[in-house]
Structures are given as structure tokens and as C-alpha cells.
Protein backbone atom coordinates (compact mmCIF):
# COMPACT_ATOMS: atom_id res chain seq x y z
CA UNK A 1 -21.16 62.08 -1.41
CA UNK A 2 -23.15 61.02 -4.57
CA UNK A 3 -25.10 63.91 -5.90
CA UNK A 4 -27.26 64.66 -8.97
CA UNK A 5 -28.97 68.64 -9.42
CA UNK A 6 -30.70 69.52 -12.14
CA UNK A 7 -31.48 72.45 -13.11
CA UNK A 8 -33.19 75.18 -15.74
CA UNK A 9 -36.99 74.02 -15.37
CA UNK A 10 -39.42 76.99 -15.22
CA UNK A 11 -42.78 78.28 -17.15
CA UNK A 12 -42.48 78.67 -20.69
CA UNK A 13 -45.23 78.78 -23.35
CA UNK A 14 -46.54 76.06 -25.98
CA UNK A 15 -43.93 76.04 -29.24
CA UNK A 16 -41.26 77.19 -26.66
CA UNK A 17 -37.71 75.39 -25.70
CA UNK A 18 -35.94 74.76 -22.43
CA UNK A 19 -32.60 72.90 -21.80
CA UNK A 20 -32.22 71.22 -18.54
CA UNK A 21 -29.19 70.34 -16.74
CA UNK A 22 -28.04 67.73 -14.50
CA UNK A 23 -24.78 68.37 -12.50
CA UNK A 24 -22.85 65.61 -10.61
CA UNK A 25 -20.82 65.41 -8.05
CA UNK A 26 -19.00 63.11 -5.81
CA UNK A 27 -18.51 60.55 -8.74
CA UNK A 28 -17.44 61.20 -12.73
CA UNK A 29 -20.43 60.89 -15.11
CA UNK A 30 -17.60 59.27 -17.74
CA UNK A 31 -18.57 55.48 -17.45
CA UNK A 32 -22.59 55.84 -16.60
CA UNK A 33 -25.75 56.35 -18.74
CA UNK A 34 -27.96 58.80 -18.14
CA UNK A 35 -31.18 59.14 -18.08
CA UNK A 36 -33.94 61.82 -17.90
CA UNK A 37 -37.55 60.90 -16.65
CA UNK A 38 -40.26 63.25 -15.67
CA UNK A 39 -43.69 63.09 -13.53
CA UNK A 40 -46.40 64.31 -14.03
CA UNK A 41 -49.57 64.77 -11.18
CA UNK A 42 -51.15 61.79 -11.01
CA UNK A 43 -49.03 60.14 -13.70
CA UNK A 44 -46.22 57.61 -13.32
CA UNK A 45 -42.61 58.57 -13.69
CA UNK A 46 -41.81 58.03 -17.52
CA UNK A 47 -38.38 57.84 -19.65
CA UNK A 48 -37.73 60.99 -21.65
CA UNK A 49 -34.44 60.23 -22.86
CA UNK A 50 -30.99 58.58 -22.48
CA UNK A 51 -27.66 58.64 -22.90
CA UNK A 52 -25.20 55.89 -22.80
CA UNK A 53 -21.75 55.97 -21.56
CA UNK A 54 -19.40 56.73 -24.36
CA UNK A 55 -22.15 58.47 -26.32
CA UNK A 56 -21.61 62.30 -27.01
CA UNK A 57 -25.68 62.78 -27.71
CA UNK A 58 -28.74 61.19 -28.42
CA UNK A 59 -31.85 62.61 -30.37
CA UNK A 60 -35.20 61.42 -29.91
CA UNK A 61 -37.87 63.40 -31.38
CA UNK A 62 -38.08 66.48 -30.08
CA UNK A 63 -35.70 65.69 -26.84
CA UNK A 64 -31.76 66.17 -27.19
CA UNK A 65 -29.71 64.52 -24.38
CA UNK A 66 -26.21 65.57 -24.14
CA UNK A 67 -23.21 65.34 -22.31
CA UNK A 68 -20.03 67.69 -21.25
CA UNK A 69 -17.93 64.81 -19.29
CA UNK A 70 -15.67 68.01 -18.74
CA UNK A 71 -18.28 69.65 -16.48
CA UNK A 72 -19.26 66.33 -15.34
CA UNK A 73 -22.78 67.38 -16.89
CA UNK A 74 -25.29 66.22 -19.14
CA UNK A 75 -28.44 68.10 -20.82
CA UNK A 76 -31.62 68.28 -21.59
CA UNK A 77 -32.81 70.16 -24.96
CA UNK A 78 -36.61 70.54 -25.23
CA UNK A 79 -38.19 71.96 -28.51
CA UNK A 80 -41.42 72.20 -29.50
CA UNK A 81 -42.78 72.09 -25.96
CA UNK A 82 -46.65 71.76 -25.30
CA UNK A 83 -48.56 71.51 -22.18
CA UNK A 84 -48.43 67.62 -22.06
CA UNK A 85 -44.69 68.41 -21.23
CA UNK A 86 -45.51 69.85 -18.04
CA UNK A 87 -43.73 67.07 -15.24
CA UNK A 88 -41.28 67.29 -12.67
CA UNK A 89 -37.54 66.29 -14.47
CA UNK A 90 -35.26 63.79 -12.98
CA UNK A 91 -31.95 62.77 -14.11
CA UNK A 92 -30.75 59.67 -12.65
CA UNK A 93 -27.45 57.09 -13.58
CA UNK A 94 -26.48 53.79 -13.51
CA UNK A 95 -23.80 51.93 -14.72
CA UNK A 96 -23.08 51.85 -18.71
CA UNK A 97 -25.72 51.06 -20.40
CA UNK A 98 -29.26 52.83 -20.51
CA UNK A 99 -32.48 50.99 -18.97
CA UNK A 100 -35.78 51.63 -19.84
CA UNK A 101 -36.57 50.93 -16.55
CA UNK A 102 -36.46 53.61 -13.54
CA UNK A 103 -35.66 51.12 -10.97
CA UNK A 104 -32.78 50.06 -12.59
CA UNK A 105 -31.20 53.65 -12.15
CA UNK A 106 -29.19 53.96 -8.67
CA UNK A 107 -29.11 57.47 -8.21
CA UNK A 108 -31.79 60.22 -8.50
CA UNK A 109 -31.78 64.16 -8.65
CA UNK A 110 -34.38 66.16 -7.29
CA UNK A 111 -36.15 66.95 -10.13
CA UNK A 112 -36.72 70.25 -11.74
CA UNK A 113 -39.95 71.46 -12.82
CA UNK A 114 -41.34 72.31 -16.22
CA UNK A 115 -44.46 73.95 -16.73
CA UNK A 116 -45.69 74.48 -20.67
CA UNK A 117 -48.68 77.17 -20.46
CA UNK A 118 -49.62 79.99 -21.98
């Protein structure tokens, strides 16, 4: 069975860090792109970050996606957090290549949530 959990969401304060995880199982992460989305209340689901098959990392901004094909895991680095942060964190994959869109992803975590207050 297909599965994505992500983990390491939690409270932490404005200027602070978190790095998310996103363990799979059932399939090998090798030959998909990743992405990471979040939600906030009342917000749509928007694209954090990405990773493409092949790729080690990816920087954008204040984000860091990374992945350990070895543990069949990729991350999340947050710096710099601040309230607007504050979402529910999905990791989802699809084949290769990295979509801007959500509904091009096939499979979805859970989500994990972040909360950025002081």
C-alpha cells in the first residue's frame, strides 16, 4: 500500500525553524518529485516547495526541500518562520517532474501541522 507521513510540525515562535519530514512507503521515492504544500484556515492549499526526481535539494527562499532516497524520505527545512507560516503541511508525489499544480500530484500525506506564535 501507497503511503506518505509526514512528520515534525508543532508550535514554535516567530524567527524560529522546523524541518518536516515525509516518509514513504509501499513505493521508492527514487523516480518521483516531491512536493510540499500547506493550508491554511480558510485559505487554499498552496506550493511551498519541490523537489524533482534526480535532484539532491532545492532552495527557495527561506524553504529547503531535501531528499535521503536511502530512507526513502524527503524534508522540509523552515527558517525564519513567522505566523503567516502557520498551515497544515502536505507532501504529495507524482511522477518525475514537479507541477505547480496540486491536482497533478497522485498521492497525498496527511499533513502535519505548523503553528508560528509567540
Amino acid at each position: 500500500q501507497l503511503q506518505l507521513v509526514e512528520s515534525g510540525g508543532g508550535l514554535v515562535q516567530p524567527g524560529g525553524s522546523l524541518r518536516l519530514s515525509c516518509a514513504a512507503s509501499g513505493f521508492t521515492l527514487d523516480y518521483y518529485a516531491i512536493g510540499w504544500f500547506r493550508q491554511a484556515p480558510g485559505k487554499e492549499r498552496e506550493g511551498v516547495s519541490c523537489i524533482n526526481s534526480g535532484d539532491a535539494d532545492s532552495v527557495k527562499g527561506r524553504f529547503t526541500i531535501s531528499r535521503d532516497n536511502a530512507k526513502n524520505t524527503v524534508y522540509l527545512q523552515m527558517v525564519n518562520l513567522t505566523p503567516e507560516d502557520t498551515a497544515v503541511y502536505y507532501c504529495a508525489v507524482r511522477r518525475l517532474y514537479c507541477s505547480v499544480y496540486a491536482s497533478n500530484y497522485n498521492y497525498w500525506g496527511q499533513g502535519t501541522q505548523v503553528t508560528v506564535s509567540s
